[in-house]
Protein backbone atom coordinates (compact mmCIF):
# COMPACT_ATOMS: atom_id res chain seq x y z
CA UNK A 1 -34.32 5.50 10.31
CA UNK A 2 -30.74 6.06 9.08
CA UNK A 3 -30.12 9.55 7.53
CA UNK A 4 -28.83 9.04 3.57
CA UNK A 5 -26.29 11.57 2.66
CA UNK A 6 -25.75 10.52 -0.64
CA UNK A 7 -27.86 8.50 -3.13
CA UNK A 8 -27.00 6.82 -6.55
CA UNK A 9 -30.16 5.83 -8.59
CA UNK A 10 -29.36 4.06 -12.15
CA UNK A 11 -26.50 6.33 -13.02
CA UNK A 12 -25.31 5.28 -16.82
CA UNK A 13 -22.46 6.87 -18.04
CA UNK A 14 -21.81 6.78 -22.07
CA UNK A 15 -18.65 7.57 -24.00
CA UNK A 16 -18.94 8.20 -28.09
CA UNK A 17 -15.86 7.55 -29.84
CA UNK A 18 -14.59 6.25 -33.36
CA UNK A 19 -15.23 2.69 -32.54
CA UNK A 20 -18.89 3.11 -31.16
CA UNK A 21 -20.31 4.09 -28.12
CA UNK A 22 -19.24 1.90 -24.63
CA UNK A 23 -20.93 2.06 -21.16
CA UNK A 24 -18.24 2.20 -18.53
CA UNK A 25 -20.81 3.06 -16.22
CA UNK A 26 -24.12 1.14 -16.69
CA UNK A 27 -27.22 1.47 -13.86
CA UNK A 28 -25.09 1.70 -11.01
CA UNK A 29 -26.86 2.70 -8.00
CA UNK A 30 -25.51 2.79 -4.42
CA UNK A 31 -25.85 4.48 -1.28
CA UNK A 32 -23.78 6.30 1.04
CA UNK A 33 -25.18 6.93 5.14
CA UNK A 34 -24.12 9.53 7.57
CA UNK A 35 -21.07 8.59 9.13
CA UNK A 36 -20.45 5.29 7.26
CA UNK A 37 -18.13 4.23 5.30
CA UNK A 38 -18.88 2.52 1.33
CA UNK A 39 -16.51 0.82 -0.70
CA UNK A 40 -16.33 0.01 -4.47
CA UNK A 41 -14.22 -3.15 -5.17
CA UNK A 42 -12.98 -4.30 -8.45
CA UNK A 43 -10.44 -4.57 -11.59
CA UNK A 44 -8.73 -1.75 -13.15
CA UNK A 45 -11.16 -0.66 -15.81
CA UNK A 46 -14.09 -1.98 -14.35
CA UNK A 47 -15.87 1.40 -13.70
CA UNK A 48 -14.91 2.62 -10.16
CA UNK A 49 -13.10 5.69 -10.64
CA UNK A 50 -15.91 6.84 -13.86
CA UNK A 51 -19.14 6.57 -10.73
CA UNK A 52 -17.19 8.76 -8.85
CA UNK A 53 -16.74 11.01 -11.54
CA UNK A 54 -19.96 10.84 -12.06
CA UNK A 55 -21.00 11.61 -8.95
CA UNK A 56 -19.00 14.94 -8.51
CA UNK A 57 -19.83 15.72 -12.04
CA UNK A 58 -16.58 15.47 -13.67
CA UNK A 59 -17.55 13.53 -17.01
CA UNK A 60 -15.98 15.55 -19.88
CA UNK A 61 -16.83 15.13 -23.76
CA UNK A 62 -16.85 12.78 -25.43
CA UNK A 63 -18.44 10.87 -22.30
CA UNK A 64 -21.67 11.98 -20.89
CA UNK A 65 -24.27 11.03 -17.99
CA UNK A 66 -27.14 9.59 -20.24
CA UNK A 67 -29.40 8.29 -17.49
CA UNK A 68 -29.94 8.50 -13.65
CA UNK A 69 -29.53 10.10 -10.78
CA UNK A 70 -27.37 11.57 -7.75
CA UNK A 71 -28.97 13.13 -4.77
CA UNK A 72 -27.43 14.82 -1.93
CA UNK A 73 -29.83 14.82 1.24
CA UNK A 74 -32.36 16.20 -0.40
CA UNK A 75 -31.20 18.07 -3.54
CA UNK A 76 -30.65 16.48 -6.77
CA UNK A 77 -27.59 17.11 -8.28
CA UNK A 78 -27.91 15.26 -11.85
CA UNK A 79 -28.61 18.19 -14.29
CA UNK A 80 -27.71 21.40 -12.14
CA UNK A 81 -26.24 24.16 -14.05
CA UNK A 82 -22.16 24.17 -13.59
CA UNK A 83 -21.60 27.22 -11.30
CA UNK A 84 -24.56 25.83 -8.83
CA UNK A 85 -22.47 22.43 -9.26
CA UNK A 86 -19.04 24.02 -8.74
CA UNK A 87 -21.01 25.67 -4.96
CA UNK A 88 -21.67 22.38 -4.06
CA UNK A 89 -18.58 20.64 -5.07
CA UNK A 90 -15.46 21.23 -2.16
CA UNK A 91 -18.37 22.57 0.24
CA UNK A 92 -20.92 19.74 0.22
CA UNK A 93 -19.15 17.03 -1.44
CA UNK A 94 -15.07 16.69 -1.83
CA UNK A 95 -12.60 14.05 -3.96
CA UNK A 96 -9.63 12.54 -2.86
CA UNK A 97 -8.11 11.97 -6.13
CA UNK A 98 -5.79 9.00 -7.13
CA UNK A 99 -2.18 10.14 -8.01
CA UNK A 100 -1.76 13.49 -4.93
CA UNK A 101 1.34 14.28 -7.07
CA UNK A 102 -0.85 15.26 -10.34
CA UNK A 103 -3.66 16.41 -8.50
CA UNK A 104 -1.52 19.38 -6.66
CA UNK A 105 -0.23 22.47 -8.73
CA UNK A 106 3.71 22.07 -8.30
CA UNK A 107 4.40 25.54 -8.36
CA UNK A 108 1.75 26.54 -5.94
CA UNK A 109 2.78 26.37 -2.12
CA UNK A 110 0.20 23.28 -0.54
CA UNK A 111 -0.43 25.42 2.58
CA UNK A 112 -1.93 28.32 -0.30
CA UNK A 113 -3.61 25.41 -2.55
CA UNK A 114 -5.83 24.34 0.94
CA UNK A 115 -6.51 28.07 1.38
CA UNK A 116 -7.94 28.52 -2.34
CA UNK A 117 -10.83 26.06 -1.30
CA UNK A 118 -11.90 28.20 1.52
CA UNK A 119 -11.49 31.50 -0.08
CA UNK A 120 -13.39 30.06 -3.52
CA UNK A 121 -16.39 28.80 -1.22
CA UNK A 122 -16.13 32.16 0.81
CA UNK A 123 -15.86 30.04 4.28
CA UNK A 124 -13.64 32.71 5.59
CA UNK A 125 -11.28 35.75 4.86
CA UNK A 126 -8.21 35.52 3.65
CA UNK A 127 -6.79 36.84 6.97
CA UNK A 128 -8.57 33.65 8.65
CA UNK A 129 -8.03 31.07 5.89
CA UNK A 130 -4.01 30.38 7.16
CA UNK A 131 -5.52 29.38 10.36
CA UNK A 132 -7.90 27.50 9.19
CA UNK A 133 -5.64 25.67 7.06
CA UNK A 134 -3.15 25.24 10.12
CA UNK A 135 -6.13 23.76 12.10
CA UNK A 136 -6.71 21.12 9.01
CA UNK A 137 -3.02 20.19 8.95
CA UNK A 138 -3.03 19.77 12.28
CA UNK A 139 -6.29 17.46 12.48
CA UNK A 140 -4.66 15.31 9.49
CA UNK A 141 -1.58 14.84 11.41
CA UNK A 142 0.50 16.97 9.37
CA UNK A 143 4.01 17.18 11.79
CA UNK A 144 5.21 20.68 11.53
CA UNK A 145 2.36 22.39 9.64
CA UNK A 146 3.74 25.47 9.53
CA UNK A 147 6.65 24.47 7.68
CA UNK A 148 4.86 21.91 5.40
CA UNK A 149 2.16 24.91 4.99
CA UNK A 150 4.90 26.81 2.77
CA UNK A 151 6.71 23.68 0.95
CA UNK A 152 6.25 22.31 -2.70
CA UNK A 153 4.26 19.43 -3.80
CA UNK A 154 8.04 18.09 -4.62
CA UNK A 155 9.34 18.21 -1.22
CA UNK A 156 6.49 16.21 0.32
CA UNK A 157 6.41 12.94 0.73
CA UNK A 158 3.46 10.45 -0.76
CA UNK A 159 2.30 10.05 2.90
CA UNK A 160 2.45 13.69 3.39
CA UNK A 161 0.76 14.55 -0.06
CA UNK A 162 -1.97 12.17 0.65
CA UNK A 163 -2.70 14.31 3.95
CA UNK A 164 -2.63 17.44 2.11
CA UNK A 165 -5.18 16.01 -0.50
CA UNK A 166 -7.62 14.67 2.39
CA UNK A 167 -7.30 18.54 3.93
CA UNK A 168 -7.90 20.00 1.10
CA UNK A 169 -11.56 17.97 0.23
CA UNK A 170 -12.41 18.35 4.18
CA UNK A 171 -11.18 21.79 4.98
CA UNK A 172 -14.72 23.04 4.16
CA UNK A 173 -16.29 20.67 5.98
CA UNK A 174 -18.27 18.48 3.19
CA UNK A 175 -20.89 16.23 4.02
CA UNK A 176 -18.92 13.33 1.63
CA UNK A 177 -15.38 12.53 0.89
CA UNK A 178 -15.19 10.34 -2.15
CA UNK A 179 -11.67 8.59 -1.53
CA UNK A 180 -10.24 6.98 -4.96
CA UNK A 181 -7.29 4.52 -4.63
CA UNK A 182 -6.12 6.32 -1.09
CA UNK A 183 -3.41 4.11 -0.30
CA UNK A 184 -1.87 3.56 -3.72
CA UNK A 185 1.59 3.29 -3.51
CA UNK A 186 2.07 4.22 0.23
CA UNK A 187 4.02 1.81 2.34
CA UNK A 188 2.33 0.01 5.01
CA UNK A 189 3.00 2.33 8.21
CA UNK A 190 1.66 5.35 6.04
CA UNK A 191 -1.41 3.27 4.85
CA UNK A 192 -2.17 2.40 8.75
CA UNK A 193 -2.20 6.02 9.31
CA UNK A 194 -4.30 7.08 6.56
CA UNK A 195 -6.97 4.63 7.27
CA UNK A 196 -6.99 5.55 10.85
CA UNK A 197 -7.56 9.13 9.66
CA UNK A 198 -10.89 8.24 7.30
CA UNK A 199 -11.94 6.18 10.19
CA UNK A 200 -11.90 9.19 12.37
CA UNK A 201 -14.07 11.51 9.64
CA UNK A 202 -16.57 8.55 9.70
CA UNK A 203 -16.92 8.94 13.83
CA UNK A 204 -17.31 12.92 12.93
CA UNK A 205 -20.49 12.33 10.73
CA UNK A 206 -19.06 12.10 7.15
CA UNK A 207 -20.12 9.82 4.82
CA UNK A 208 -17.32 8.19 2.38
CA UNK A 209 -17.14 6.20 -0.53
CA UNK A 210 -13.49 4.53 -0.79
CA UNK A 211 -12.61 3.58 -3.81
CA UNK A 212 -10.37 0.56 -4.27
CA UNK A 213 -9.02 -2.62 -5.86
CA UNK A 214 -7.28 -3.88 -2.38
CA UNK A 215 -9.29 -5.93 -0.38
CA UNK A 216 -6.93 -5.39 2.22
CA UNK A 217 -8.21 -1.91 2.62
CA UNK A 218 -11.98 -2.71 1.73
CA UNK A 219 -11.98 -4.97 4.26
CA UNK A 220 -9.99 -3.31 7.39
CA UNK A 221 -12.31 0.33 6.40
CA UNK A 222 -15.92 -0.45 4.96
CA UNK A 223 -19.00 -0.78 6.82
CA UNK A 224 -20.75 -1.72 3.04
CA UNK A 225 -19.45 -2.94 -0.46
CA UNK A 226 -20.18 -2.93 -3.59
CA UNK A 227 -18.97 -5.00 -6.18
CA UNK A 228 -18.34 -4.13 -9.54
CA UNK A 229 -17.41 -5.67 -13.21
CA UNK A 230 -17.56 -4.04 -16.97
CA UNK A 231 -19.49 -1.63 -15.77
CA UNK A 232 -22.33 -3.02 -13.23
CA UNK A 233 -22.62 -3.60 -9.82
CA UNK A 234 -22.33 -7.40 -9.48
CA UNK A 235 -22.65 -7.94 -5.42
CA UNK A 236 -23.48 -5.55 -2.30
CA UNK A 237 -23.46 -6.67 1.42
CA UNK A 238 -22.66 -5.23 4.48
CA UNK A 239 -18.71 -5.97 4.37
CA UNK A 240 -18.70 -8.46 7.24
CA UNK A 241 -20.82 -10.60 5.64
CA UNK A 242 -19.43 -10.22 1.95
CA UNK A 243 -15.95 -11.38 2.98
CA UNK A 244 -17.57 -14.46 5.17
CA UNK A 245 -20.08 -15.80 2.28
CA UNK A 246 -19.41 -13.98 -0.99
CA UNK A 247 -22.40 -15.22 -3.77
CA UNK A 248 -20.89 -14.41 -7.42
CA UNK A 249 -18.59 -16.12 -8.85
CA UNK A 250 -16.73 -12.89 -9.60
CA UNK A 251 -16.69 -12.12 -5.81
CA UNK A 252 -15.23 -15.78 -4.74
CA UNK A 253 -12.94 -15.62 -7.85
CA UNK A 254 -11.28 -12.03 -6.65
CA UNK A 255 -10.79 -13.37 -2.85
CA UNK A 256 -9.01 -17.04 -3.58
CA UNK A 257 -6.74 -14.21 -5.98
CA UNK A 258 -5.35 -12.76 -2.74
CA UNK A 259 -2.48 -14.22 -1.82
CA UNK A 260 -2.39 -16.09 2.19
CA UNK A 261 0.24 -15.91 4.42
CA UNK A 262 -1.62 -19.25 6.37
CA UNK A 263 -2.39 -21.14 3.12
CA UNK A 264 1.04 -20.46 0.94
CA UNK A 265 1.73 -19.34 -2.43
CA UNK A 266 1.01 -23.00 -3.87
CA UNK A 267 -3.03 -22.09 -3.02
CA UNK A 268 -2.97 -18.76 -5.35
CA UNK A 269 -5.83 -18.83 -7.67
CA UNK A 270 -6.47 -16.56 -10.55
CA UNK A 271 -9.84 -16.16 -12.85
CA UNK A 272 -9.87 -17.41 -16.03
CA UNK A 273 -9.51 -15.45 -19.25
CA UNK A 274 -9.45 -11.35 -19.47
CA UNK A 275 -11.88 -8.76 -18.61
CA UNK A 276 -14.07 -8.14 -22.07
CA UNK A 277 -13.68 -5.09 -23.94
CA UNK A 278 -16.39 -2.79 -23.17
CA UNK A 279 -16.87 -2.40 -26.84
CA UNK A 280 -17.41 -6.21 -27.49
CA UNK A 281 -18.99 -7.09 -23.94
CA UNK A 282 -20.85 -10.58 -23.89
CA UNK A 283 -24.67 -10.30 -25.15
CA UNK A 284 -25.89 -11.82 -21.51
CA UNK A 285 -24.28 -11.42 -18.07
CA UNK A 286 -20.81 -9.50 -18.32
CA UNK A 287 -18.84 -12.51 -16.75
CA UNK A 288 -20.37 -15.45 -18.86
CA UNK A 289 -17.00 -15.99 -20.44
CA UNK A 290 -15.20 -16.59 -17.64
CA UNK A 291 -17.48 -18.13 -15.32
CA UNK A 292 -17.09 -21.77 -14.17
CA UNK A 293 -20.97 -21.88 -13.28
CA UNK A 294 -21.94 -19.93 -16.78
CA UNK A 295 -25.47 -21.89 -17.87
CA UNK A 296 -26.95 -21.04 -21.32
CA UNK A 297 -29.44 -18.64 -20.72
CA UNK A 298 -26.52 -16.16 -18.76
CA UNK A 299 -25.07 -16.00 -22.43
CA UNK A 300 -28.01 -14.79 -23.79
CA UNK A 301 -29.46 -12.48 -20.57
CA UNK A 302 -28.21 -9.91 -18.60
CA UNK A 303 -29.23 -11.04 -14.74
CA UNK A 304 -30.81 -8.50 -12.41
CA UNK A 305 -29.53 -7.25 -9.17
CA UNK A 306 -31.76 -9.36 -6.02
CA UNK A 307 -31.40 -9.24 -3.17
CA UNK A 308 -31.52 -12.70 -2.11
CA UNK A 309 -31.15 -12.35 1.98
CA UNK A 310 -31.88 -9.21 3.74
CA UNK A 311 -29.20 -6.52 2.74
CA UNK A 312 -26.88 -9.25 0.20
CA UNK A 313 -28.17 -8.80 -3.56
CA UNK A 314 -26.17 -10.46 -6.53
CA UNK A 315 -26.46 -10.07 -10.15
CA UNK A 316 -26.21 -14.27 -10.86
CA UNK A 317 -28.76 -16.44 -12.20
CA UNK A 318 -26.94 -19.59 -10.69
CA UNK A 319 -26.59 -18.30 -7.62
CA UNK A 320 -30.28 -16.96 -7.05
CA UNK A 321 -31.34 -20.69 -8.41
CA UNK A 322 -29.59 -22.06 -5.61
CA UNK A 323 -30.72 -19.58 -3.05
CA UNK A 324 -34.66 -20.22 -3.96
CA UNK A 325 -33.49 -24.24 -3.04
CA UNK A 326 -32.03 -23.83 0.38
């Protein structure tokens, strides 16, 4: 039976603000194996980057977990007191944050930044940690770690600051990397070489979660996706089989978006209308009001998540209709 490093059961997130409360997070749950690698696909602002906050506890007032759970092998991490959290975090469990540049201290050397995580998580001495760092830049194909150990965020490139970030989170040797957006805004050779390098933590026994709304990367890196939209998880199938017979209408929408350099520019499609506000969302499914298969009862009822062949579930009422006459 596969080992399950990570597990996501219902997780709501809520945020109280002026205007009302909103649910950018609403019973997600989702799993992450040993030495696999899980992707969650969708818009800006549909709720990626909040789960994985979630996850690693970063939710800050005036947002709040308000329901589920997060389990690491077997410990539950939902509800642990912060310093028992802040243990776990870096040694069992590491981010990859979106934007390197903001995420590193500028006037901090990175070679000393990577050598705070050891020394916080007492992994090592001090006298040990520069190696140990050296060793990291060296597995992340840092060229020249030495010299790149005692240089500025500023003098890095993105490609460079995107391999500092990914030894930082594994330089402790966590269990799961949580990877958001870990391409963005790298060219193509660098984004070859940074997917090569997740590939190779998955062979070591790490479980990731890559977070992303290319489905370019999704689909080069993921052994299992999970759609999402306003919130909820729409569609999840091994990846293989999600990009050969996607089920919601979401799903099929965001893949005839991507543009084809066999079919042309002239075959471009986009989806309808604009995500809904999360304060005014549809009283039914999410995506009523911008579905072309939208019947009446989606616009009153919010579908559930089946699993209509082994593995492949999908939040659609048309869609499971059809299934149940094949």
């Amino acid at each position: 039976m596969e080992q399950i490093n990570l597990e996501v059961s219902h997780l709501t997130v809520t945020i109280s603000a002026d205007r009302g409360k909103i649910i950018p997070v609403n019973d997600v749950s989702l799993r992450i194996p040993a030495g696999k690698i899980v992707g969650i696909v969708g818009e800006s602002g549909c709720g990626k980057s909040m789960t994985a906050r979630a996850v690693i506890g970063l939710i800050r007032s005036p947002g709040r977990v308000t329901g589920g759970s997060v389990r690491l092998g077997d410990r539950e991490l939902t509800g642990l007191p912060p310093k028992e959290r802040r243990r776990l975090m870096g040694s069992e469990i590491s981010m990859v944050f979106q934007e390197p540049m903001s995420s590193l201290n500028p006037v901090m050397k990175v070679g000393r930044q990577v050598e705070e995580a050891l020394l916080q998580h007492g992994v090592c001495s001090r006298k040990e940690a520069k190696e140990r760092v050296l060793e990291m830049f060296r597995a992340v194909e840092i060229p020249e770690p030495e010299t790149r150990y005692e240089s500025y965020p500023h003098q890095l490139s993105g490609g460079l600051r995107q391999r500092v970030m990914i030894a930082m989170a594994m330089v402790c040797r966590p269990r799961i990397l949580i990877a958001d957006e870990p391409t963005t805004a790298l060219d193509v050779t660098v984004e070859a070489q940074i997917l090569r390098l997740l590939r190779q933590l998955r062979d070591q026994g790490t479980g990731l979660l890559v977070i992303s709304h290319n489905l370019g990367v999704i689909a080069q890196l993921c052994d299992w996706v999970y759609v999402m939209y306003a919130g909820r998880i729409v569609e999840s199938a091994p990846a293989e089989e999600l990009f050969e017979r996607p089920l919601h209408p979401y799903t099929r929408g965001l893949f005839r978006s991507v543009l084809s350099l066999e079919e042309g520019p002239d075959t471009l499609e986009t989806i309808p209308g604009v995500v809904p506000s999360l304060y005014h969302l549809p009283e039914g499914c999410s995506f009523s009001l911008r579905c072309p298969r939208c019947e009446a009862l989606c616009e009153r009822e919010m579908p559930e998540l089946r699993e209509l062949t082994p593995g492949h579930a999908v939040r659609c009422r048309p869609v499971e209709k059809e299934a149940l006459h094949e």
